[in-house]
C-alpha atoms as a PDB file:
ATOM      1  CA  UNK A   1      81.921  75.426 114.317  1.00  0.00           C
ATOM      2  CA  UNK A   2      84.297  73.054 116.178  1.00  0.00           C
ATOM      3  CA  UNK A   3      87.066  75.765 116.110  1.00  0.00           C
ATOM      4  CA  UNK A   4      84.480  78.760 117.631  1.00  0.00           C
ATOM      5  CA  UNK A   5      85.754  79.469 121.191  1.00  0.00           C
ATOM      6  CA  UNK A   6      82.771  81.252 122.194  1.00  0.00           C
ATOM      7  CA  UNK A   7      79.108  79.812 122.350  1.00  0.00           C
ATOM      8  CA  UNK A   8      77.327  82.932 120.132  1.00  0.00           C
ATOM      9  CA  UNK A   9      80.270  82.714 117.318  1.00  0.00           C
ATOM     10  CA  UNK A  10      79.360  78.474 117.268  1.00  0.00           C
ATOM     11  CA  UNK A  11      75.644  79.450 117.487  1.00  0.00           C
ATOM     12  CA  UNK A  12      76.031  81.300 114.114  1.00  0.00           C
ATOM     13  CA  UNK A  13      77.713  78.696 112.338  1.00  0.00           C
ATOM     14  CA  UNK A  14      75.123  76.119 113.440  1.00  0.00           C
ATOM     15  CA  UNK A  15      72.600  78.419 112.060  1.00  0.00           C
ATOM     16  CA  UNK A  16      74.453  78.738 108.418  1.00  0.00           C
ATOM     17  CA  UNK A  17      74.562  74.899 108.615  1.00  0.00           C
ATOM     18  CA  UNK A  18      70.894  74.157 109.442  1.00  0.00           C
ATOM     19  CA  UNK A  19      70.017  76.522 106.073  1.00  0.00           C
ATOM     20  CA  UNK A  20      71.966  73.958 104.255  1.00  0.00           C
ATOM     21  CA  UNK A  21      70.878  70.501 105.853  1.00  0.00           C
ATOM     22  CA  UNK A  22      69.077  70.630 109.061  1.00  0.00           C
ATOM     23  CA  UNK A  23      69.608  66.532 109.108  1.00  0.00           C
ATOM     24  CA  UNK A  24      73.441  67.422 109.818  1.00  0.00           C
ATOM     25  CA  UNK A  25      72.569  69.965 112.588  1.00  0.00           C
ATOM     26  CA  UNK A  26      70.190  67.300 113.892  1.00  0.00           C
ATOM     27  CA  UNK A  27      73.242  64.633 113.637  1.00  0.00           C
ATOM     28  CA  UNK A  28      76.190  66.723 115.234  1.00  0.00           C
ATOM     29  CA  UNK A  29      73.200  67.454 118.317  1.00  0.00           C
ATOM     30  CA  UNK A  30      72.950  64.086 118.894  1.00  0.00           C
ATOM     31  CA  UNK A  31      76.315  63.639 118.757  1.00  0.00           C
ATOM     32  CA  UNK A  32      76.970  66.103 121.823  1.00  0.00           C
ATOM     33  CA  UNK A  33      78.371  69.535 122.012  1.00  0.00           C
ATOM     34  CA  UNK A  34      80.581  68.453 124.147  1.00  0.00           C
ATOM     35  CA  UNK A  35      82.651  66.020 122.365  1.00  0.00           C
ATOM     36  CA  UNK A  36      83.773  68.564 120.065  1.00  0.00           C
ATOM     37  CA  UNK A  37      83.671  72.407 119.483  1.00  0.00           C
ATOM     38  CA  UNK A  38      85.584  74.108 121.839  1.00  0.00           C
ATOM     39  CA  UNK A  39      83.049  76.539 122.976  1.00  0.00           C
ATOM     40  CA  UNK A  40      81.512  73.544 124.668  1.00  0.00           C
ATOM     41  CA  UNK A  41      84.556  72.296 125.935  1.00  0.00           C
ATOM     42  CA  UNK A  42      83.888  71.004 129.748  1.00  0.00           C
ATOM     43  CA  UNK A  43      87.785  70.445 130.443  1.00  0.00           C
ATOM     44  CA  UNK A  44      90.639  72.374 128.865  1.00  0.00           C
ATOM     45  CA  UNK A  45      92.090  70.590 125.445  1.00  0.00           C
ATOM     46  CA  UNK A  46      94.895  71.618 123.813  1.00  0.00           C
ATOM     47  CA  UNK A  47      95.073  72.774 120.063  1.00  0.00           C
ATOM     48  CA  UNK A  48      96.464  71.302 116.841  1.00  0.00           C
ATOM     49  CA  UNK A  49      99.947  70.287 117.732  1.00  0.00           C
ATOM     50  CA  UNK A  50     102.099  72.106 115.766  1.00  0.00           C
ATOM     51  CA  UNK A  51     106.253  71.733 115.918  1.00  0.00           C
ATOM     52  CA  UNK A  52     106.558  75.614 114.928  1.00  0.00           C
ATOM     53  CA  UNK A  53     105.093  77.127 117.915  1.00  0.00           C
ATOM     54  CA  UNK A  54     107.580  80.534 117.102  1.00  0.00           C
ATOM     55  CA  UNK A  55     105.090  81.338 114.714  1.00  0.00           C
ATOM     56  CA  UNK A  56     102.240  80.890 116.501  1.00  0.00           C
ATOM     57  CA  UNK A  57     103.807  83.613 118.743  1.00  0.00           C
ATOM     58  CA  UNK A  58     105.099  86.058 116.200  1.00  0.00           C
ATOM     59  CA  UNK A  59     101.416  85.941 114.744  1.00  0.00           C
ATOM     60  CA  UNK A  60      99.747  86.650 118.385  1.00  0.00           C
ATOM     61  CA  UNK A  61     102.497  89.303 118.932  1.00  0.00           C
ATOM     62  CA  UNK A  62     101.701  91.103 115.560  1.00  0.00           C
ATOM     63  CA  UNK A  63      97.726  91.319 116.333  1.00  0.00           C
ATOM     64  CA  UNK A  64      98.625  92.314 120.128  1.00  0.00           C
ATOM     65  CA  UNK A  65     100.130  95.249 118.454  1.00  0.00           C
ATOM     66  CA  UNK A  66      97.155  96.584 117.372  1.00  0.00           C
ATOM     67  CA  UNK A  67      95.053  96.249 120.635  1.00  0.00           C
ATOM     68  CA  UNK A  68      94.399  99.455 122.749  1.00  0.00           C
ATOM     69  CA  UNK A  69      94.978  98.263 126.927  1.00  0.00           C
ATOM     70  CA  UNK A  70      93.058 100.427 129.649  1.00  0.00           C
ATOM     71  CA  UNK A  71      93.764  98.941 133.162  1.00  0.00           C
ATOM     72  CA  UNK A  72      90.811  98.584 135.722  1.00  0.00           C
ATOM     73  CA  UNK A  73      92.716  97.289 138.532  1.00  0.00           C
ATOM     74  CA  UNK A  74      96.298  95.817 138.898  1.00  0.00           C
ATOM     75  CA  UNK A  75      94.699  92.166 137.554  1.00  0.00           C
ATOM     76  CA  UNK A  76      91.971  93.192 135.301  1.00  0.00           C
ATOM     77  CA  UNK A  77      92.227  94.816 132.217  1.00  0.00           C
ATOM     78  CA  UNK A  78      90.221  96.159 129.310  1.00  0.00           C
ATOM     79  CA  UNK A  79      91.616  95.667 125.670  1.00  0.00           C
ATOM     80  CA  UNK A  80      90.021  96.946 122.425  1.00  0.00           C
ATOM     81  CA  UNK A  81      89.583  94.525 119.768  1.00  0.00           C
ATOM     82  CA  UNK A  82      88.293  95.756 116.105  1.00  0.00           C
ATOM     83  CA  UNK A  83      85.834  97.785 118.180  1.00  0.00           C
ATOM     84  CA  UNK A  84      84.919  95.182 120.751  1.00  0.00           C
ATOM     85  CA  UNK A  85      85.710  95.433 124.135  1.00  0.00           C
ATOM     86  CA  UNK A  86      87.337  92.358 125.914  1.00  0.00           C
ATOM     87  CA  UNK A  87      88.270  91.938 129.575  1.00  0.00           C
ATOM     88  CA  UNK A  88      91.422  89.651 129.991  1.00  0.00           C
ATOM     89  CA  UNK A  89      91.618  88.969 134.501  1.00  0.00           C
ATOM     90  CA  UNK A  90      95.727  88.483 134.489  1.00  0.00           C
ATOM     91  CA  UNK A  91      95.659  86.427 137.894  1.00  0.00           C
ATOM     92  CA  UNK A  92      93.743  83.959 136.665  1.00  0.00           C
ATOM     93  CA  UNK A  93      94.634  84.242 133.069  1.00  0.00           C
ATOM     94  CA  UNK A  94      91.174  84.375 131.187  1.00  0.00           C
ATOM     95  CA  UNK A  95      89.589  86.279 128.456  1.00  0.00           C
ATOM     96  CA  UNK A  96      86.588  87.190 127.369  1.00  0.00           C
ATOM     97  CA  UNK A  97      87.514  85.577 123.744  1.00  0.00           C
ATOM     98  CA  UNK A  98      87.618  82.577 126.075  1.00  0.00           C
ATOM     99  CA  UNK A  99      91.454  81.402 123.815  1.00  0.00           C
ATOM    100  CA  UNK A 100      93.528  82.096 126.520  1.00  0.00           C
ATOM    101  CA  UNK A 101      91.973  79.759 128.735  1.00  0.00           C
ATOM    102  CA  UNK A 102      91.250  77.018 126.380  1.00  0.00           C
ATOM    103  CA  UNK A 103      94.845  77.191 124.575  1.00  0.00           C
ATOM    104  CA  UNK A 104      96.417  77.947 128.051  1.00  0.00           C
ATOM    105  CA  UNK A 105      98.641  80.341 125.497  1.00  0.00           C
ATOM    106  CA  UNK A 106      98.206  83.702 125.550  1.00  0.00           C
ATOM    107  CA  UNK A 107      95.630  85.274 123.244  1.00  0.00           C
ATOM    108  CA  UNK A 108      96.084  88.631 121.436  1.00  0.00           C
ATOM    109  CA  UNK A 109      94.602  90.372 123.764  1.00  0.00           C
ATOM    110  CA  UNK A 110      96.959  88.907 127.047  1.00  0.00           C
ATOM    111  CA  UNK A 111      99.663  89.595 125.152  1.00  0.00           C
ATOM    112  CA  UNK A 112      99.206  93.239 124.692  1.00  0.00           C
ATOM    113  CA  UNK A 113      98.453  93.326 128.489  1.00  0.00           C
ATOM    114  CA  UNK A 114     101.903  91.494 129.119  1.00  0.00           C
ATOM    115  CA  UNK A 115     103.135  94.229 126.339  1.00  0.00           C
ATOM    116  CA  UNK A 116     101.910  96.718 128.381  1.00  0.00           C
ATOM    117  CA  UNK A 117     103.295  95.823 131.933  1.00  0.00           C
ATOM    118  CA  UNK A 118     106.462  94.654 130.490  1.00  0.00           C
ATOM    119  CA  UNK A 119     106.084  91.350 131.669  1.00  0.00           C
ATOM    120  CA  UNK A 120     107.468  87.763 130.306  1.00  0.00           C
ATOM    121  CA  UNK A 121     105.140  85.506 128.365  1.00  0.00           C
ATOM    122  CA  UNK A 122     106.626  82.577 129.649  1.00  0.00           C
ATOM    123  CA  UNK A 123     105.163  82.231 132.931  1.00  0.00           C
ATOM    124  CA  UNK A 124     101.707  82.874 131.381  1.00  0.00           C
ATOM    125  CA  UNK A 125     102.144  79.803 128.880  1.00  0.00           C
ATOM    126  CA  UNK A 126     101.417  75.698 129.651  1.00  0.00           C
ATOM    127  CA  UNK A 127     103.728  74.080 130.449  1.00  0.00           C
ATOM    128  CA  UNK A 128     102.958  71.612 128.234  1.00  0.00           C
ATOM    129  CA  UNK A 129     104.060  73.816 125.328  1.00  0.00           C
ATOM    130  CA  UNK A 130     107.671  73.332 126.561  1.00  0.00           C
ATOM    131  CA  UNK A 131     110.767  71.393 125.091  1.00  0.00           C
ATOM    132  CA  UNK A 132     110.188  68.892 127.850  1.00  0.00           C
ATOM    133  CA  UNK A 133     107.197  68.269 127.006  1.00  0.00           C
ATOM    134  CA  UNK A 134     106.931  68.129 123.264  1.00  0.00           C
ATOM    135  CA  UNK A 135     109.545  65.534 123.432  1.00  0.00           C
ATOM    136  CA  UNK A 136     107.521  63.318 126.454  1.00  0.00           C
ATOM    137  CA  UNK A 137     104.928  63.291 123.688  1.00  0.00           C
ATOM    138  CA  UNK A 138     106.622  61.080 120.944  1.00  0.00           C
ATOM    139  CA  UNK A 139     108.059  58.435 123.699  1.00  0.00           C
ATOM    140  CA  UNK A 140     104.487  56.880 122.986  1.00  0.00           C
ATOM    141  CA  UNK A 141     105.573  54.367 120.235  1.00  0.00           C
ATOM    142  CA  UNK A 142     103.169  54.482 117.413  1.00  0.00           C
ATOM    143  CA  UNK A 143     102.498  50.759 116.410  1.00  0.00           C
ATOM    144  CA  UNK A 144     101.392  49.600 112.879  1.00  0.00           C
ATOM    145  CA  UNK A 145      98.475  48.565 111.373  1.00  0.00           C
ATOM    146  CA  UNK A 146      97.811  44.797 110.644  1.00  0.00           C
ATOM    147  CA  UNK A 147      96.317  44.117 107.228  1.00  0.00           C
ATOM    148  CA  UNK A 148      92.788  45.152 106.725  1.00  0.00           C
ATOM    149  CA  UNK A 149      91.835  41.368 106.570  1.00  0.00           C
ATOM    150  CA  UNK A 150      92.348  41.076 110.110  1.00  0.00           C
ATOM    151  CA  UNK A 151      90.070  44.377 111.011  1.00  0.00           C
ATOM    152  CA  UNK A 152      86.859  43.199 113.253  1.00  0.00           C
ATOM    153  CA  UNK A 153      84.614  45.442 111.905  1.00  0.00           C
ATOM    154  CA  UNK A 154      80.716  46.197 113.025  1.00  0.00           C
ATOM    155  CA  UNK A 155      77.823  45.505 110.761  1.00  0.00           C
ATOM    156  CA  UNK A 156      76.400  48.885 111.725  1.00  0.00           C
ATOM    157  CA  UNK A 157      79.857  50.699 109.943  1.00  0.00           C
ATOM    158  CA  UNK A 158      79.897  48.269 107.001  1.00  0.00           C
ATOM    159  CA  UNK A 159      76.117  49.088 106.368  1.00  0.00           C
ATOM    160  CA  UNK A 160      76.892  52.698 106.355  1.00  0.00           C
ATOM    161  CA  UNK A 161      76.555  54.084 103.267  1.00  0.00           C
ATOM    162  CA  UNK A 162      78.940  57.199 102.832  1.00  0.00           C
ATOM    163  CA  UNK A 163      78.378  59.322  99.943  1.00  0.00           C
ATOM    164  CA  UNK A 164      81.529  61.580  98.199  1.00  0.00           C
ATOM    165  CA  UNK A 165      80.998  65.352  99.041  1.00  0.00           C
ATOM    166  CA  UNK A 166      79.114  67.793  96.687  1.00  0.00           C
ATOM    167  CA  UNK A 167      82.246  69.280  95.681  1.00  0.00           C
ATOM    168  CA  UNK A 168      82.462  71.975  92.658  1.00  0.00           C
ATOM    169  CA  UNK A 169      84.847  71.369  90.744  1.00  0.00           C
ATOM    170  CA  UNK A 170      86.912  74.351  89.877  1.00  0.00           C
ATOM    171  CA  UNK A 171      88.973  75.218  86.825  1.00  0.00           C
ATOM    172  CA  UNK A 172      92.591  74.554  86.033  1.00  0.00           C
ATOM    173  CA  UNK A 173      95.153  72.400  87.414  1.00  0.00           C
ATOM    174  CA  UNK A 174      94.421  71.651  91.364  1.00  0.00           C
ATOM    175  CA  UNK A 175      96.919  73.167  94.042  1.00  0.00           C
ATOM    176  CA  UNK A 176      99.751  70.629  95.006  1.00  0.00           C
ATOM    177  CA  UNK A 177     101.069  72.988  97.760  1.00  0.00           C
ATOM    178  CA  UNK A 178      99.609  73.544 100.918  1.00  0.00           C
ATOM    179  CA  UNK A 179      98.395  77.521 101.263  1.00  0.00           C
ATOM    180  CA  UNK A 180     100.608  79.271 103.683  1.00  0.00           C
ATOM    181  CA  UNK A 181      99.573  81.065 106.463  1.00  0.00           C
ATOM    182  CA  UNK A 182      99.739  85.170 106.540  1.00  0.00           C
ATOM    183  CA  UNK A 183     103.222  84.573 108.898  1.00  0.00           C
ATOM    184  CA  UNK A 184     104.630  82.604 106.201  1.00  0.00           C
ATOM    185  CA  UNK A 185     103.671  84.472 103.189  1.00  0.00           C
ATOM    186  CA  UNK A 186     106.443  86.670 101.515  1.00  0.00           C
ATOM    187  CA  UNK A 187     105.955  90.461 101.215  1.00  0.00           C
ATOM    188  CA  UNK A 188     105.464  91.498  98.039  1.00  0.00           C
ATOM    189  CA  UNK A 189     108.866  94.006  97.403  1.00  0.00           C
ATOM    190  CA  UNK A 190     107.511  97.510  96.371  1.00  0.00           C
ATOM    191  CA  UNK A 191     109.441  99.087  93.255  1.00  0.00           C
ATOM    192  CA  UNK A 192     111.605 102.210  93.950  1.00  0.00           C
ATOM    193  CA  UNK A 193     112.708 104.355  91.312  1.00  0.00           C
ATOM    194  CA  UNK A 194     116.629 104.454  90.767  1.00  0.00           C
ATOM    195  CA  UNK A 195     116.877 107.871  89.755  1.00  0.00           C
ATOM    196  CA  UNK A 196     114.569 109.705  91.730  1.00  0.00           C
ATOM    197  CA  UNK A 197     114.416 107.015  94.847  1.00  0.00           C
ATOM    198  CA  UNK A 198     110.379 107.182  95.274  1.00  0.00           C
ATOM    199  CA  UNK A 199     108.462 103.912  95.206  1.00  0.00           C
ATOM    200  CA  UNK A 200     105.888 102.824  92.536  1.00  0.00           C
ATOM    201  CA  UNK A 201     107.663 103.788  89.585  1.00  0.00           C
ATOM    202  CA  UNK A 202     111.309 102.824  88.053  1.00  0.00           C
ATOM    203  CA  UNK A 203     113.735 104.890  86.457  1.00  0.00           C
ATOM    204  CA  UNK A 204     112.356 104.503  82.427  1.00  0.00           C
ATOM    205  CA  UNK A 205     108.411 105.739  83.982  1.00  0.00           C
ATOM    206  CA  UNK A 206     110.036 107.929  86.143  1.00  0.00           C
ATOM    207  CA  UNK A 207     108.315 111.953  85.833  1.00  0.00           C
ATOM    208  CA  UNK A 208     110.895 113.524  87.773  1.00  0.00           C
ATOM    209  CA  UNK A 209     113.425 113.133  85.649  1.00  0.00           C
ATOM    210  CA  UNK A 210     115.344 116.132  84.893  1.00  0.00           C
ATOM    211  CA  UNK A 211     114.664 117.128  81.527  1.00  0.00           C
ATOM    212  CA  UNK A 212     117.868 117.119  79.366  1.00  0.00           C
ATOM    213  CA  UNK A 213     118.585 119.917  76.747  1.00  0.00           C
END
């Protein structure tokens, strides 16, 4: 839900999550939309902050690939998504899928535009996704914690009684690495045969083998 750009996609979720526990739907209401899913967003935030921002690219590139572009005027432009039709406006560097506004980063779909008219991504990006600016962010120093004996805490939060997840466990020994995105993942190598060079065989299964007499 808090990672739906647009309002029907965080509608559905809500929906799924009311069928489960309608006192959590009821919570996250009060709460307010606004504080945090994006599709409720009233001011631009930016995403998780990430120091490998090169991938982030390479994955939008890949997916821009893929996305049919049919201008409407020299700013507005029609791109076809898995059969959905969005509308990315150039000049003032929106989208329908409402990420390139939020992220102020190119979506799929403005990059296949850019694609298209040949132009650089860089002047369509924040400027706070810059070198200058990543590094402005850790001159903040980060101060430590004093010992939780010293923490003033409210009799509301110490009254709170917070119960452990309903968690299934599963079988086998639990994961110890983190699971890798689809950019990092390694391509599984295909086997070619080394006598007859086609792939999904090797040499001793190989049927076109000359026959020896």
């Amino acid at each position: 839900m808090a990672k739906a750009y647009t309002v029907e996609k965080f509608d559905y979720h809500i929906a799924e999550v009311e069928k489960i526990d309608k006192r959590l739907k009821d919570y996250l209401m009060n709460v307010g939309y606004e504080r945090w899913p994006r599709a409720y967003f009233t001011i631009n935030r930016t995403l998780a902050m990430t120091s490998n921002i090169a991938e982030s690219i390479n994955a939008a590139l890949k997916a821009a690939r893929e996305h049919p572009v049919t201008p409407s005027t020299s700013y507005l432009y029609s791109v076809l998504d898995k059969g959905k039709q969005r509308m990315m406006f150039l000049k003032d560097r929106t989208c329908s899928c409402r990420r390139f506004q939020l992220d102020e980063l190119p979506c799929a779909h403005a990059w296949a535009v850019l694609k298209y008219k040949y132009i650089d991504h860089i002047e369509y990006c924040s400027m706070y996704y810059t070198t200058k600016y990543l590094l402005k962010t850790y001159e903040i120093p980060i101060y430590p914690i004093l010992d939780e004996s010293t923490w003033e805490i409210p009799a509301e939060v110490l009254n709170e009684k917070v119960l452990p997840p309903d968690v299934t466990k599963t079988i086998g020994r639990p994961r110890k690495g983190r699971c890798k995105p689809i950019s990092e993942r390694e391509r599984k190598r295909s086997i070619s045969c080394g006598q007859c060079g086609e792939e999904g065989h090797n040499r001793k299964t190989c049927r076109n083998n000359p026959k020896r007499g």
